[in-house]
C-alpha atoms as a PDB file:
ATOM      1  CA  UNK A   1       0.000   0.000   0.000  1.00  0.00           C
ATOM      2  CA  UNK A   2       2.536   2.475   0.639  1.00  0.00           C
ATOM      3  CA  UNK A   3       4.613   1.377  -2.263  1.00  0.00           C
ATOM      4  CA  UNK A   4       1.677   2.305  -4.376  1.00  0.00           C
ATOM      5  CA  UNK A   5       0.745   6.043  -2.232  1.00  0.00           C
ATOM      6  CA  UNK A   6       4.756   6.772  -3.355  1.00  0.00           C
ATOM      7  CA  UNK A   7       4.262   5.651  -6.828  1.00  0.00           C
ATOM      8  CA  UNK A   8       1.202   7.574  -6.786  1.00  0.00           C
ATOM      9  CA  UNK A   9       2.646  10.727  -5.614  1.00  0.00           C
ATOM     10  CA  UNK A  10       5.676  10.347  -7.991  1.00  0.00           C
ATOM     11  CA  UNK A  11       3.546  10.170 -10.995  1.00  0.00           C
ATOM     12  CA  UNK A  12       1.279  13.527  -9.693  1.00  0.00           C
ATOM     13  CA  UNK A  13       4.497  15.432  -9.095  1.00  0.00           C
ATOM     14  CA  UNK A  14       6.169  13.962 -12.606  1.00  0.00           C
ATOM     15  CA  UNK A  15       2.525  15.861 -14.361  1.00  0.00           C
ATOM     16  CA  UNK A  16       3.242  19.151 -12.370  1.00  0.00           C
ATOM     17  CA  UNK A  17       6.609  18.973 -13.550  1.00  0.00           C
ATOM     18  CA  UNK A  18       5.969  18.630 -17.064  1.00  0.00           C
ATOM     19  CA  UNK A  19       2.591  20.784 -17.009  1.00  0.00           C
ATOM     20  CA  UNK A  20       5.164  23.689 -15.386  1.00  0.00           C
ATOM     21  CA  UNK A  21       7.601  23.166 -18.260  1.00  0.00           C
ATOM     22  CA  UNK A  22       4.768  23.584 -21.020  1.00  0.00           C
ATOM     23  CA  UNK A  23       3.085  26.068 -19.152  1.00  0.00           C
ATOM     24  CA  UNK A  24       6.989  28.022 -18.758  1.00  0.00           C
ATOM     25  CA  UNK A  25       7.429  27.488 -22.811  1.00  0.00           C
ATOM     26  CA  UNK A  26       4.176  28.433 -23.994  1.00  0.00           C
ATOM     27  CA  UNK A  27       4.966  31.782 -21.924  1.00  0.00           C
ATOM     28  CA  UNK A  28       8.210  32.067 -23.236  1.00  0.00           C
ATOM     29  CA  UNK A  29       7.211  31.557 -26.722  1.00  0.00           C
ATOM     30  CA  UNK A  30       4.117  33.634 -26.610  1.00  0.00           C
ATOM     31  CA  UNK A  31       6.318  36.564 -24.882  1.00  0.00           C
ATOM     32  CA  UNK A  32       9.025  36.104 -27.950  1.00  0.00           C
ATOM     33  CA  UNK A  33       5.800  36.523 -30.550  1.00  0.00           C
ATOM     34  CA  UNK A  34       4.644  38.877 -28.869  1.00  0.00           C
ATOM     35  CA  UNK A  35       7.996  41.298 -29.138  1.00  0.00           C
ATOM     36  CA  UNK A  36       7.836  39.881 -32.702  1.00  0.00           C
ATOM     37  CA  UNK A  37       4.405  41.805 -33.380  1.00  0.00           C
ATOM     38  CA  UNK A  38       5.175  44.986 -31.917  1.00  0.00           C
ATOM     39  CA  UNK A  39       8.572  44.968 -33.585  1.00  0.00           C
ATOM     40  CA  UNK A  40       7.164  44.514 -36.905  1.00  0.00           C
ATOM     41  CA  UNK A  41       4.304  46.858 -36.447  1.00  0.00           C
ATOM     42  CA  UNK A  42       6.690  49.753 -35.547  1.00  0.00           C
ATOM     43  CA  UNK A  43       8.726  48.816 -38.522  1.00  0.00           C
ATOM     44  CA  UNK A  44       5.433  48.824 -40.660  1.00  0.00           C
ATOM     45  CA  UNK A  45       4.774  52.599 -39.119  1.00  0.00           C
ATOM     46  CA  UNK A  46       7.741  53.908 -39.892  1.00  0.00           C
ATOM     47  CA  UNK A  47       7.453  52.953 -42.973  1.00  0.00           C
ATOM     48  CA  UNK A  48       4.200  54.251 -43.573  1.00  0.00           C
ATOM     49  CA  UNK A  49       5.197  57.860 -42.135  1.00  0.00           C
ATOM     50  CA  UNK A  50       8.362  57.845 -44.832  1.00  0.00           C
ATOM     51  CA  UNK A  51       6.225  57.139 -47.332  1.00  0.00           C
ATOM     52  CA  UNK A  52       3.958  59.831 -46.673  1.00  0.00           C
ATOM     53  CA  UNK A  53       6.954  62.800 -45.741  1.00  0.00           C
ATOM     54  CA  UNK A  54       6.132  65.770 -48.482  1.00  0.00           C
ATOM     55  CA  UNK A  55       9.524  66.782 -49.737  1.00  0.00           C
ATOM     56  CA  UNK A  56      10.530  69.904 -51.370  1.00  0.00           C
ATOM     57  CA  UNK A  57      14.325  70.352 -53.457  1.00  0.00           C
ATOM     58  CA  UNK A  58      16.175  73.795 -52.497  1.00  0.00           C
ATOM     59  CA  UNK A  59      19.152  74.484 -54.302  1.00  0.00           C
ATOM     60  CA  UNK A  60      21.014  70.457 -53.746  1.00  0.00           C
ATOM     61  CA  UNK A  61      18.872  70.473 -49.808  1.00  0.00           C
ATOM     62  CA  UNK A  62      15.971  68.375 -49.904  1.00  0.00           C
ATOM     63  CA  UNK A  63      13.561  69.160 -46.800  1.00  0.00           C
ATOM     64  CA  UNK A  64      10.500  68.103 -45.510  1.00  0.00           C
ATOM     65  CA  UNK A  65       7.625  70.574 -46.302  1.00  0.00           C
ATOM     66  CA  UNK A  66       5.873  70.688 -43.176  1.00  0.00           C
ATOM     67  CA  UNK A  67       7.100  70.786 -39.789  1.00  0.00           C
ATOM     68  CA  UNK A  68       7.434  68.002 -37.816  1.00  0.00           C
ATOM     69  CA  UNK A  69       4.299  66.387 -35.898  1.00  0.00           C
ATOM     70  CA  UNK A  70       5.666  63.231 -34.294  1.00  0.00           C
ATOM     71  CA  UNK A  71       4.646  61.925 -30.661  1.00  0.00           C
ATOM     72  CA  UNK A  72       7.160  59.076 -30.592  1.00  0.00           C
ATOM     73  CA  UNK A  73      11.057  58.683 -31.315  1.00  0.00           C
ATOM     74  CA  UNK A  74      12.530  56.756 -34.418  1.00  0.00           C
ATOM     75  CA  UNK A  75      12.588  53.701 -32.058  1.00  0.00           C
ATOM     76  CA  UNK A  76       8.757  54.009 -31.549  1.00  0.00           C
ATOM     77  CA  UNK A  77       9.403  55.447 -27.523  1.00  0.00           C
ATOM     78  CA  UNK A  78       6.772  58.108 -26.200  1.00  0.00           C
ATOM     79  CA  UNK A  79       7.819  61.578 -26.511  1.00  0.00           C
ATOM     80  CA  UNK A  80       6.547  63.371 -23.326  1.00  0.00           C
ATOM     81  CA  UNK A  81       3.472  66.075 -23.872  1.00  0.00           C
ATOM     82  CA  UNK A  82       3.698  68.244 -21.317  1.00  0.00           C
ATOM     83  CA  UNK A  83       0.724  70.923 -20.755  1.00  0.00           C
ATOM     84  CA  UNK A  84       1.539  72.313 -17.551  1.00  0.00           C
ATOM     85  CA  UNK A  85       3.642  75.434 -17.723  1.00  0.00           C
ATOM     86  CA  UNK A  86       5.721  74.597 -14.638  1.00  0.00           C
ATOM     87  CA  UNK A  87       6.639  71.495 -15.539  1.00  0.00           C
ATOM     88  CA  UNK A  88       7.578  72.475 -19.104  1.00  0.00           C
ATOM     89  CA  UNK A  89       9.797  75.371 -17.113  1.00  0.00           C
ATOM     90  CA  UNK A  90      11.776  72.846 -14.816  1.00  0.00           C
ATOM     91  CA  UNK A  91      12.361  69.690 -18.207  1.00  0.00           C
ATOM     92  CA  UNK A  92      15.948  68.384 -18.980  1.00  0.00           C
ATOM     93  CA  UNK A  93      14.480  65.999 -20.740  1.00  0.00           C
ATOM     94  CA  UNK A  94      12.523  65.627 -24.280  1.00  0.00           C
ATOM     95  CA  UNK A  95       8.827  66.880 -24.271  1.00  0.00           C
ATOM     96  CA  UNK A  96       6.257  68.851 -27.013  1.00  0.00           C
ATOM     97  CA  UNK A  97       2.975  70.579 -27.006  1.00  0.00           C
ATOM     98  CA  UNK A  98       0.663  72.085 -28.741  1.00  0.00           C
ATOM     99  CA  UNK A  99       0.268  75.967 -28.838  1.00  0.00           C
ATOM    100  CA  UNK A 100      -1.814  77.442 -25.800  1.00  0.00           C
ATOM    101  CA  UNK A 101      -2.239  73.331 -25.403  1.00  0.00           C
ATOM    102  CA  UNK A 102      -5.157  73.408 -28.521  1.00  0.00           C
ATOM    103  CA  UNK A 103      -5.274  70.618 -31.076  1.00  0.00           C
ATOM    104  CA  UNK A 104      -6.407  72.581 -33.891  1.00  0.00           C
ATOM    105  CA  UNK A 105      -2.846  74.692 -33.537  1.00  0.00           C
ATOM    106  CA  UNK A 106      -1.130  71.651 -34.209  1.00  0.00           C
ATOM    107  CA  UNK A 107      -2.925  70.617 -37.056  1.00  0.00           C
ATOM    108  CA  UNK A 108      -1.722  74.185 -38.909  1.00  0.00           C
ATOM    109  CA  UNK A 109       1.411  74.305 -37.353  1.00  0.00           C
ATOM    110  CA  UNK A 110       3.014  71.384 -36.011  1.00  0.00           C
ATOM    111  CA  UNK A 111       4.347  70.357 -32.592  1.00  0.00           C
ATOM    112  CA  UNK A 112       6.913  72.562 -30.401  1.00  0.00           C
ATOM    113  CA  UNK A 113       9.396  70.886 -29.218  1.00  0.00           C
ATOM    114  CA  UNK A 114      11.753  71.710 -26.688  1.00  0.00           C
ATOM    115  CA  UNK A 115      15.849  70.619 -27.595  1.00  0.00           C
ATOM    116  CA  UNK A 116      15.999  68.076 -25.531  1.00  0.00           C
ATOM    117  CA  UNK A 117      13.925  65.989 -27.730  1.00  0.00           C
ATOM    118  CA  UNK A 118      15.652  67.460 -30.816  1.00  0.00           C
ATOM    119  CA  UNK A 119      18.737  66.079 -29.468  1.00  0.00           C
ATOM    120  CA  UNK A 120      17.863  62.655 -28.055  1.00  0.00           C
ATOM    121  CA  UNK A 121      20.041  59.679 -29.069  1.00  0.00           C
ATOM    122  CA  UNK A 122      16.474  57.812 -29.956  1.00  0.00           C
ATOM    123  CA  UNK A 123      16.137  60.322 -33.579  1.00  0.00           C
ATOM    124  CA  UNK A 124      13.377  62.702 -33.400  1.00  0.00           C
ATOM    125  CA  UNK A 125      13.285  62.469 -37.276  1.00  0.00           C
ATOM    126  CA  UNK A 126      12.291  60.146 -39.408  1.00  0.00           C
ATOM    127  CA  UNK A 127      14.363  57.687 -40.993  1.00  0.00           C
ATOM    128  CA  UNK A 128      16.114  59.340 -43.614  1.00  0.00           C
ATOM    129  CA  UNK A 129      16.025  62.257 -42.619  1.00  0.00           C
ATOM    130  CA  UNK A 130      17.384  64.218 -39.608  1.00  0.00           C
ATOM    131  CA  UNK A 131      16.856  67.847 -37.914  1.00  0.00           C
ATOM    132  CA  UNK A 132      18.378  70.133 -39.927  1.00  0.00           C
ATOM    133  CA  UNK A 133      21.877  72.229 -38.363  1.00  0.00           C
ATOM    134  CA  UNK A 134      22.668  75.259 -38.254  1.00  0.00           C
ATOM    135  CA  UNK A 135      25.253  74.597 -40.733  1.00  0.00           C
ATOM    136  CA  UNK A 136      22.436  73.759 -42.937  1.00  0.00           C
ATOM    137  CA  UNK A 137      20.307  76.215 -42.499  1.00  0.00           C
ATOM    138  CA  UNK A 138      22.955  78.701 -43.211  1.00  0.00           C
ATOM    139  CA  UNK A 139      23.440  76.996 -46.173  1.00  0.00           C
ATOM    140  CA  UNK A 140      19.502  77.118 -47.406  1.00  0.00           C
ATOM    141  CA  UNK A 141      19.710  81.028 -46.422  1.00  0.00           C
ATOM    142  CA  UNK A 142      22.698  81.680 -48.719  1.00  0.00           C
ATOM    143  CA  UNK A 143      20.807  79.717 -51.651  1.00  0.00           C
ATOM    144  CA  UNK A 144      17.927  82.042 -51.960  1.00  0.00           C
ATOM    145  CA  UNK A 145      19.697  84.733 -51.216  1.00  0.00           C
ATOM    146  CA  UNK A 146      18.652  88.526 -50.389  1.00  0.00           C
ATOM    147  CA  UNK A 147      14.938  88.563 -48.725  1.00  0.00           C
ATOM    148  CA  UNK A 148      15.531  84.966 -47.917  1.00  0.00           C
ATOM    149  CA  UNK A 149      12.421  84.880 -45.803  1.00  0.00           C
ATOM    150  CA  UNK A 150      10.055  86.025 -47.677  1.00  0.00           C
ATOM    151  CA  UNK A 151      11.065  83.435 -50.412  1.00  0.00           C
ATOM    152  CA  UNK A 152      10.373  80.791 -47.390  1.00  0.00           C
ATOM    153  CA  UNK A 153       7.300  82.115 -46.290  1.00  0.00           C
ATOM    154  CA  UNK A 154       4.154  80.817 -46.715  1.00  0.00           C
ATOM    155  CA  UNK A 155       2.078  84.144 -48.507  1.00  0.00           C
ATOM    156  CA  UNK A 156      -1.157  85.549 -47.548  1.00  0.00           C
ATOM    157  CA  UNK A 157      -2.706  86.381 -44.541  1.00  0.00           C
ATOM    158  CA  UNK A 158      -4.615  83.247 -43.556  1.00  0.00           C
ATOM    159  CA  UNK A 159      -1.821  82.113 -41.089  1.00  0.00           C
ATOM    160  CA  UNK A 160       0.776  85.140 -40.941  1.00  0.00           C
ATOM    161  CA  UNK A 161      -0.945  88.265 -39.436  1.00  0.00           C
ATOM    162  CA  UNK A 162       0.858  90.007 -42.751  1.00  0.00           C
ATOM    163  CA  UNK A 163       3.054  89.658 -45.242  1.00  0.00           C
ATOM    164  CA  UNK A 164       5.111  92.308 -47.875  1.00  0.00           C
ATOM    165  CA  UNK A 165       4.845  92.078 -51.652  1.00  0.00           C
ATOM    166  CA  UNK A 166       7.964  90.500 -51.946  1.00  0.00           C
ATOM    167  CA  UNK A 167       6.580  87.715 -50.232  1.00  0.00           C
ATOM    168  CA  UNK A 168       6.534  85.086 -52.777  1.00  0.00           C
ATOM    169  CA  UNK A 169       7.454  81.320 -51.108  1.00  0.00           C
ATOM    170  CA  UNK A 170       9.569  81.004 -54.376  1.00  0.00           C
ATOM    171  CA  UNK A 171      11.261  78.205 -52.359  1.00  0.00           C
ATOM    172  CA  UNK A 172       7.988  76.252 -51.506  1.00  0.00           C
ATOM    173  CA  UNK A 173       9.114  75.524 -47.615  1.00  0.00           C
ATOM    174  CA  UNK A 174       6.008  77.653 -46.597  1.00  0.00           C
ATOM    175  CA  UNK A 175       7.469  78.647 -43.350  1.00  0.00           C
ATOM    176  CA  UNK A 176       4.632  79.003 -40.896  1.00  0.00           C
ATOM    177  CA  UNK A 177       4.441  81.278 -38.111  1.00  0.00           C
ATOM    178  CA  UNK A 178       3.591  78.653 -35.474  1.00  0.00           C
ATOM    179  CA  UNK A 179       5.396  81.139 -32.532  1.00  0.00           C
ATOM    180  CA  UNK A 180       6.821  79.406 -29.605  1.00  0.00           C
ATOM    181  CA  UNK A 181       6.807  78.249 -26.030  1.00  0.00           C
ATOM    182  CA  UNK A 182       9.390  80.304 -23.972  1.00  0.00           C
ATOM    183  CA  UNK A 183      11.492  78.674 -22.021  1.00  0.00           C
ATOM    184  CA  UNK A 184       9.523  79.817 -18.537  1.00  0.00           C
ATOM    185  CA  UNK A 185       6.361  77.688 -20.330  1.00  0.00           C
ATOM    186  CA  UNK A 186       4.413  81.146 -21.397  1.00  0.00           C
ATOM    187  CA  UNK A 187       3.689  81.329 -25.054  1.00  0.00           C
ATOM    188  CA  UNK A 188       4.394  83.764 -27.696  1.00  0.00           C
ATOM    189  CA  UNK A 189       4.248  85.010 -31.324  1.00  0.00           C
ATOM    190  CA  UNK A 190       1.557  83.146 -33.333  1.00  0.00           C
ATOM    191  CA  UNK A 191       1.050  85.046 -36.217  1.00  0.00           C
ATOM    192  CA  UNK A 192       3.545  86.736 -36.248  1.00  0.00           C
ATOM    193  CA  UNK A 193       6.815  84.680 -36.223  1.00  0.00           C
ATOM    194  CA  UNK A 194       8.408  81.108 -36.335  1.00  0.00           C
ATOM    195  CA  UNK A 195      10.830  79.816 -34.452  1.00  0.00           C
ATOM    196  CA  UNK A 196      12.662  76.779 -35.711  1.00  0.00           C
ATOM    197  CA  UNK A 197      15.247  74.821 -33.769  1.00  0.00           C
ATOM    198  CA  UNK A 198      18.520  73.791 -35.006  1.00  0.00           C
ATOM    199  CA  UNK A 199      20.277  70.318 -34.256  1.00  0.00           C
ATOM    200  CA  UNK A 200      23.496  72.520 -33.294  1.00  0.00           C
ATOM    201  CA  UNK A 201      24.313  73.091 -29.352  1.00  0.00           C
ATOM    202  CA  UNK A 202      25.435  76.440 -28.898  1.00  0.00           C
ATOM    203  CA  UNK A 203      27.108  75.264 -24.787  1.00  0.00           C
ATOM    204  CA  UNK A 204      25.503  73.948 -21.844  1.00  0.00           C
ATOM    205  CA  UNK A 205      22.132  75.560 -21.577  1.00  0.00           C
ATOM    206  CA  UNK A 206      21.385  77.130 -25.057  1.00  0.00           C
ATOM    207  CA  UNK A 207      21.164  75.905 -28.416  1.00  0.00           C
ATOM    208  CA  UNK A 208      21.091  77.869 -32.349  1.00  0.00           C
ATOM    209  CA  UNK A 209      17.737  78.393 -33.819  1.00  0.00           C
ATOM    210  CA  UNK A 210      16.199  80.150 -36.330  1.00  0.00           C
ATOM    211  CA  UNK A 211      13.523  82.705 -36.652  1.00  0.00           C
ATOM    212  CA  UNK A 212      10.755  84.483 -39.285  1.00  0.00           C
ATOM    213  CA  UNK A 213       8.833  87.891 -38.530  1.00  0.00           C
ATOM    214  CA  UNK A 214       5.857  88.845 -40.696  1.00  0.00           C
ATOM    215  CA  UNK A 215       7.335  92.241 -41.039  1.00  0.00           C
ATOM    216  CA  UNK A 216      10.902  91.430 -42.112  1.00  0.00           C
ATOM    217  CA  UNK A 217      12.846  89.105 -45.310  1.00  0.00           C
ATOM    218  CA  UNK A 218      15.271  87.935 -43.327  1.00  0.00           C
ATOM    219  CA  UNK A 219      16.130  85.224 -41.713  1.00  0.00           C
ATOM    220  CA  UNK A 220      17.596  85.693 -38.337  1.00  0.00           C
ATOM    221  CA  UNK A 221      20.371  82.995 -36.618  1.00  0.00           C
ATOM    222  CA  UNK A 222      19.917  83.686 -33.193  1.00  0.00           C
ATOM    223  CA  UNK A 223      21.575  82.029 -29.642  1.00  0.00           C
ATOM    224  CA  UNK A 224      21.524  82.249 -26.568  1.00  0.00           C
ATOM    225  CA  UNK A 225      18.203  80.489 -26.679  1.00  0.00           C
ATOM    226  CA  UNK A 226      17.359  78.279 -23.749  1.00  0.00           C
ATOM    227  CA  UNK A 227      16.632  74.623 -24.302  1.00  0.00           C
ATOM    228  CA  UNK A 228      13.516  74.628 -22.533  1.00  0.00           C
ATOM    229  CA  UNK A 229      12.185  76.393 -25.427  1.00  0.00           C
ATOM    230  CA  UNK A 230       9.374  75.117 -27.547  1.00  0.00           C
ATOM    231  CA  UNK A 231      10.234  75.896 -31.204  1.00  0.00           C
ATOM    232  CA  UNK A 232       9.192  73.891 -34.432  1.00  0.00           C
ATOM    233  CA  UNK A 233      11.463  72.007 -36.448  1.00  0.00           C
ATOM    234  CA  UNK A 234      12.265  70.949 -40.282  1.00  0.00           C
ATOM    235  CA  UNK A 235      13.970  67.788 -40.920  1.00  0.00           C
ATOM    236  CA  UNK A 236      16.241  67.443 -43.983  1.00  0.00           C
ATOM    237  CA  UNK A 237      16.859  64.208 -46.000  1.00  0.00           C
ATOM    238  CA  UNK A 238      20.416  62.298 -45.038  1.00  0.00           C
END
């Protein structure tokens, strides 16, 4: 009788035993698929977004022709949305938003970004393409020429609050004058300028931007500006 309890309990134990090792490589399998899937899928979306990036040819420059509106880095990680002007004030770290926080801002305009997320290691641009430096910029300006801005600007008044004659967007960028989110988290100039962040550091706290006014053709290269500042951004192609 007891022989038979202990061959019992050896055959019960022997069933756990293998049940736990199916159960353990099921898991282990599904987890692997799983990471599989989501792998693939951001692959899939980043290749979707590429193939739907608007180009436009300046001079031997190719940029994108809107600015950027991306929530997540090349890698498929969250970019941080902050809304709360403190918290935007105090950041070290990547984050965007909206202008005055409103949805319909960013559908015109694009997302503000503050350099932290310009900078990250993860790409803030898609593949193929990367935040344009200074360098670059400087080069675009030097293309067009005399009035520079007003060959990037978009013309009318539907989005700028006005533009000059010699406003023409010859260039087609269509610079748009999505203003900005100071570094303190207050923001400023809708209407009436864009700000666009380079990928150049400038030292420790500040990086080199540039900026568009309504009333002006040129195209100003300004620093110190605080990386806790919200700007826009163009990407150019690799």
């Amino acid at each position: 009788l007891n022989d038979m309890k202990r061959k019992t309990i050896t055959i019960a134990v022997s069933t756990m035993l293998v049940t736990f090792l199916v159960l353990a490589s099921t898991l282990a399998y599904t987890t692997m698929l799983g990471n599989s899937i989501i792998s693939n899928a951001k692959s899939r979306l980043a290749s979707l977004i590429n193939d739907e990036i608007s180009t436009v040819k300046i001079g031997t420059q190719t940029w994108c022709a809107k600015n950027l509106d991306v929530s997540t880095y090349r890698n498929g990680d969250t970019i941080l949305q902050v809304q709360d002007a403190l918290v935007w004030s105090q950041l070290k770290t990547g984050a965007w938003c909206y202008y005055q926080n409103k949805t319909e801002n960013g559908v015109i305009y694009g997302k503000l970004y503050n350099w932290y997320a310009v900078s990250d290691s993860r790409g803030i641009a898609p593949t193929g393409f990367h935040v344009a430096s200074d360098a670059e910029w400087t080069t675009l300006t030097k293309y067009l020429g005399g009035g520079a801005a007003d060959k990037l600007k978009e013309t009318g008044t539907i989005h700028w609050k006005n533009t000059s004659l010699f406003t023409t967007n010859s260039s087609a960028f269509s610079a748009l004058p999505g203003g900005c989110q100071i570094s303190s988290g207050q923001f400023a100039g809708i209407c009436y300028q864009g700000y666009w962040w380079t990928s150049t550091e400038d030292n420790t706290n500040n990086s080199w931007s540039r900026w568009l006014d309504y009333k002006s053709g040129d195209v100003y290269r300004i620093s110190p500006i605080d990386k806790r500042s919200g700007f826009s951004v163009r990407c150019i192609k690799d």
